[in-house]
C-alpha atoms as a PDB file:
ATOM      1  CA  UNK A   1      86.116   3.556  68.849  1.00  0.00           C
ATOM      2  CA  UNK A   2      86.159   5.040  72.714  1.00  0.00           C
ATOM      3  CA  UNK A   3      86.058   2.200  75.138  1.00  0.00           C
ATOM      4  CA  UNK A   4      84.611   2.108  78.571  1.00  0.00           C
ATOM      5  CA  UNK A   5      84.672   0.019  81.308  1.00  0.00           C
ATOM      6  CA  UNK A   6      81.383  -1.255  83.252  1.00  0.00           C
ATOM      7  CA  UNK A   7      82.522  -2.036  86.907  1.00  0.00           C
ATOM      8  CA  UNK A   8      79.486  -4.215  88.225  1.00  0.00           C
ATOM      9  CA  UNK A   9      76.606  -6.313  86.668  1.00  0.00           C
ATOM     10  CA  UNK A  10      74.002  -3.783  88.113  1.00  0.00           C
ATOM     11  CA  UNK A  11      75.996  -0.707  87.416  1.00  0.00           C
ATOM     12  CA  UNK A  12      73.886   1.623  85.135  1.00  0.00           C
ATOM     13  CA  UNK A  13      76.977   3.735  84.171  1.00  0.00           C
ATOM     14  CA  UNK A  14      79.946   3.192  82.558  1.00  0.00           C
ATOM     15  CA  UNK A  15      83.285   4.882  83.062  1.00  0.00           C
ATOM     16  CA  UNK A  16      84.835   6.079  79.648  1.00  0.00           C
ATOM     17  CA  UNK A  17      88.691   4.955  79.051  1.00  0.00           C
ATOM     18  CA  UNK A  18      89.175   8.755  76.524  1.00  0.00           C
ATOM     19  CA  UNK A  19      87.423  11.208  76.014  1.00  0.00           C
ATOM     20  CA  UNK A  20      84.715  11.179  72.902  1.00  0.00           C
ATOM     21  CA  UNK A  21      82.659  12.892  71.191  1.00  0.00           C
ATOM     22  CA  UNK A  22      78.781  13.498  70.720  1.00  0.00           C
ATOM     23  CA  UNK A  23      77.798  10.468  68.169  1.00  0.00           C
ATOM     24  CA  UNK A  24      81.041   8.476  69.037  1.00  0.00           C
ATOM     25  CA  UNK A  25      80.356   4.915  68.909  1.00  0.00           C
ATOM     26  CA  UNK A  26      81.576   3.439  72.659  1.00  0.00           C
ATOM     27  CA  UNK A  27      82.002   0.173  73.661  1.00  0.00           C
ATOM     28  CA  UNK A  28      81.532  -0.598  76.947  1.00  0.00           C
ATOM     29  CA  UNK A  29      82.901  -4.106  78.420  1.00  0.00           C
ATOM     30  CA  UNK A  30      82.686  -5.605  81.776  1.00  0.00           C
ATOM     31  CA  UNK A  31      81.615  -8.736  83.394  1.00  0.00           C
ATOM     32  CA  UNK A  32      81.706 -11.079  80.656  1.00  0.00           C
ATOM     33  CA  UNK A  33      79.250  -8.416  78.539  1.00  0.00           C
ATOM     34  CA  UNK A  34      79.586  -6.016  75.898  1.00  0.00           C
ATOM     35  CA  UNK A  35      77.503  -3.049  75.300  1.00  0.00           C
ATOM     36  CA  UNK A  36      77.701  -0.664  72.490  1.00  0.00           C
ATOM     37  CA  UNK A  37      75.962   2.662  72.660  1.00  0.00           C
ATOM     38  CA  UNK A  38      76.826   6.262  71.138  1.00  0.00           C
ATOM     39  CA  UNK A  39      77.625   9.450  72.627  1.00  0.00           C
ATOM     40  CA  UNK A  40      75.270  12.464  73.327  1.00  0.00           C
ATOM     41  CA  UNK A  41      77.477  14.705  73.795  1.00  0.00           C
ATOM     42  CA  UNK A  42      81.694  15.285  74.301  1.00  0.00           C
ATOM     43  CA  UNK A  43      82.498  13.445  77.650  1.00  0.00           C
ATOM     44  CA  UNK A  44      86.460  14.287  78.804  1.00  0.00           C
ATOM     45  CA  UNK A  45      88.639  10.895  79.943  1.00  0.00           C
ATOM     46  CA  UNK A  46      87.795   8.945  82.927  1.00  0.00           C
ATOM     47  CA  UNK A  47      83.852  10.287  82.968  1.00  0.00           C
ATOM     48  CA  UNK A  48      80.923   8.275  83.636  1.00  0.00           C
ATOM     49  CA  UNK A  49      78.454   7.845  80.969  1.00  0.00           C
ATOM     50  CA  UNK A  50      74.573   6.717  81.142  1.00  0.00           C
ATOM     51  CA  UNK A  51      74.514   2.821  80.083  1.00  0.00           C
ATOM     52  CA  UNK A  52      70.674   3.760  80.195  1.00  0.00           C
ATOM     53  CA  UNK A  53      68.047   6.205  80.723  1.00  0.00           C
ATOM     54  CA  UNK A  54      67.607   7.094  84.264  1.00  0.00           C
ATOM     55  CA  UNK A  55      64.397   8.505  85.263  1.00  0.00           C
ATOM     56  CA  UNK A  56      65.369  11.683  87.899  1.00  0.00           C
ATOM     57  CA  UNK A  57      65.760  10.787  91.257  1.00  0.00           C
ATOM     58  CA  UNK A  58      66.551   7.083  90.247  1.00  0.00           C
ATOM     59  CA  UNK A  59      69.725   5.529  91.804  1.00  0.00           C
ATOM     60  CA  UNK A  60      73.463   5.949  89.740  1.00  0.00           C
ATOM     61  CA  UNK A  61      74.859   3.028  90.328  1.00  0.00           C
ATOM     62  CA  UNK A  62      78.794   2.456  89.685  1.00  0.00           C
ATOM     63  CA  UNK A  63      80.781   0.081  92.111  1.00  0.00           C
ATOM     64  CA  UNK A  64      77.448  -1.738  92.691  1.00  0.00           C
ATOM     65  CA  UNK A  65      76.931   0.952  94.998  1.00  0.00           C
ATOM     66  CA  UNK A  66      74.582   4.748  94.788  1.00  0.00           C
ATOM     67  CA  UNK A  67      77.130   7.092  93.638  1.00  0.00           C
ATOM     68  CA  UNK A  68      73.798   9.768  94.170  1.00  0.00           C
ATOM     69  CA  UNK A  69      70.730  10.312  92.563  1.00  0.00           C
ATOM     70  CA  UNK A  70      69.618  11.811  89.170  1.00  0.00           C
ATOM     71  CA  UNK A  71      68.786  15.640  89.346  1.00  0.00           C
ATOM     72  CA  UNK A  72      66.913  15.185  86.374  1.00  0.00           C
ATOM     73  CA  UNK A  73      66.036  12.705  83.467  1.00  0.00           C
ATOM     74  CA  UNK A  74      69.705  10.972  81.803  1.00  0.00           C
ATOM     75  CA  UNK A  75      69.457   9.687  78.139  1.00  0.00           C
ATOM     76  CA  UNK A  76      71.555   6.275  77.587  1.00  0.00           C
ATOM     77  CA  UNK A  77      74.804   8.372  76.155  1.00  0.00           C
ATOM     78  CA  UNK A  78      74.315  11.225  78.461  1.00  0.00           C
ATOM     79  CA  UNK A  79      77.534  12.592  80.731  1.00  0.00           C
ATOM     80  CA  UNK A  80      76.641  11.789  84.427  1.00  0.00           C
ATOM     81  CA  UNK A  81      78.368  14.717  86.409  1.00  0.00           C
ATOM     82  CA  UNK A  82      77.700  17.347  88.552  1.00  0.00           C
ATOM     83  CA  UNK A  83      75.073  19.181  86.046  1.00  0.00           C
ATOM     84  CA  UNK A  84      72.521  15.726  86.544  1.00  0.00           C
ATOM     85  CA  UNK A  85      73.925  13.532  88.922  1.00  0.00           C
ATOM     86  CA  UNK A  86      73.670  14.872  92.834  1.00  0.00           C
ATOM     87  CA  UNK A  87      75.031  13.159  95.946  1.00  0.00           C
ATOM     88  CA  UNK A  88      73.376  11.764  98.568  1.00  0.00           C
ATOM     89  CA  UNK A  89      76.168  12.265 101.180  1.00  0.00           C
ATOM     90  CA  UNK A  90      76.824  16.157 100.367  1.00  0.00           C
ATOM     91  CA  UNK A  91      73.925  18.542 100.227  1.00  0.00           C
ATOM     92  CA  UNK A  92      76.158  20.658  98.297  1.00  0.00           C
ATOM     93  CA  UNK A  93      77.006  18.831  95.529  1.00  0.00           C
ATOM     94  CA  UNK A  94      74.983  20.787  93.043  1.00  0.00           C
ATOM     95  CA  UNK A  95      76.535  24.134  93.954  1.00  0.00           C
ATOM     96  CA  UNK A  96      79.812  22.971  92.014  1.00  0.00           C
ATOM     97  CA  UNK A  97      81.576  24.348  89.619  1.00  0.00           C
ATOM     98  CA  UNK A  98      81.178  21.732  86.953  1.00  0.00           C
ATOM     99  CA  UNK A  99      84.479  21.802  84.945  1.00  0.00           C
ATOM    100  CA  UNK A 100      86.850  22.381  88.341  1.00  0.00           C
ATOM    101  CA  UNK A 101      84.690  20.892  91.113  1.00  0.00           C
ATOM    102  CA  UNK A 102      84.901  24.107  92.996  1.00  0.00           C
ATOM    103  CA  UNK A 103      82.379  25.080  95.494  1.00  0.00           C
ATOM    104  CA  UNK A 104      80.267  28.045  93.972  1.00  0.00           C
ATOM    105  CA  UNK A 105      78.202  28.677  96.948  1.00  0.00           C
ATOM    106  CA  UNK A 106      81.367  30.743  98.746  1.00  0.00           C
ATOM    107  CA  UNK A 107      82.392  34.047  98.717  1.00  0.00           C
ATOM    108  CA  UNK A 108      86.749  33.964  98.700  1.00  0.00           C
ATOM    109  CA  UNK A 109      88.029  37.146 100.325  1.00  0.00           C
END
């Protein structure tokens, strides 16, 4: 079973402890609570994943603080990363590469 670790009460992500897969079983823990939830899809080590859905432009919450906002609608299971999940300090956050983090929107010469 994957593991994951819930940082704050009103945190509405979880980060995961391995990687897993889609339909892994995870069990998140924090604050005196467990939750246990399965994966929609593979998720690589140290990712965040959706404790619950989270309508788009709601709030991600880890650290009891907005991470960003969601781009669009995130299932309860669902990765949060750069293809849902955009920042609120960094306009360009959605023009990342999603596997390296690399900025997309610039030509290198």
């Amino acid at each position: 079973m994957v593991r994951g670790i819930q940082i704050a009460t009103g945190d509405n992500v979880a980060t995961l402890l391995s990687a897993c897969g889609p339909g892994d079983e995870i069990l998140v823990v924090g604050q005196g609570a467990e939750t246990r939830l399965h994966a929609r899809e593979a998720i690589p080590e140290g990712h965040k994943i959706a404790l619950l859905p989270i309508p788009s432009g709601e709030k991600v919450m880890k650290f009891s603080t907005a991470i960003g906002h969601a781009s669009r609608p995130i299932e309860a299971g669902a990765w949060v990363h750069l293809q849902n999940l955009a920042s609120d300090y960094d306009s360009r956050s959605q023009t990342l590469d999603l596997e390296s983090g690399a900025p997309m929107d610039t030509v290198y010469r």
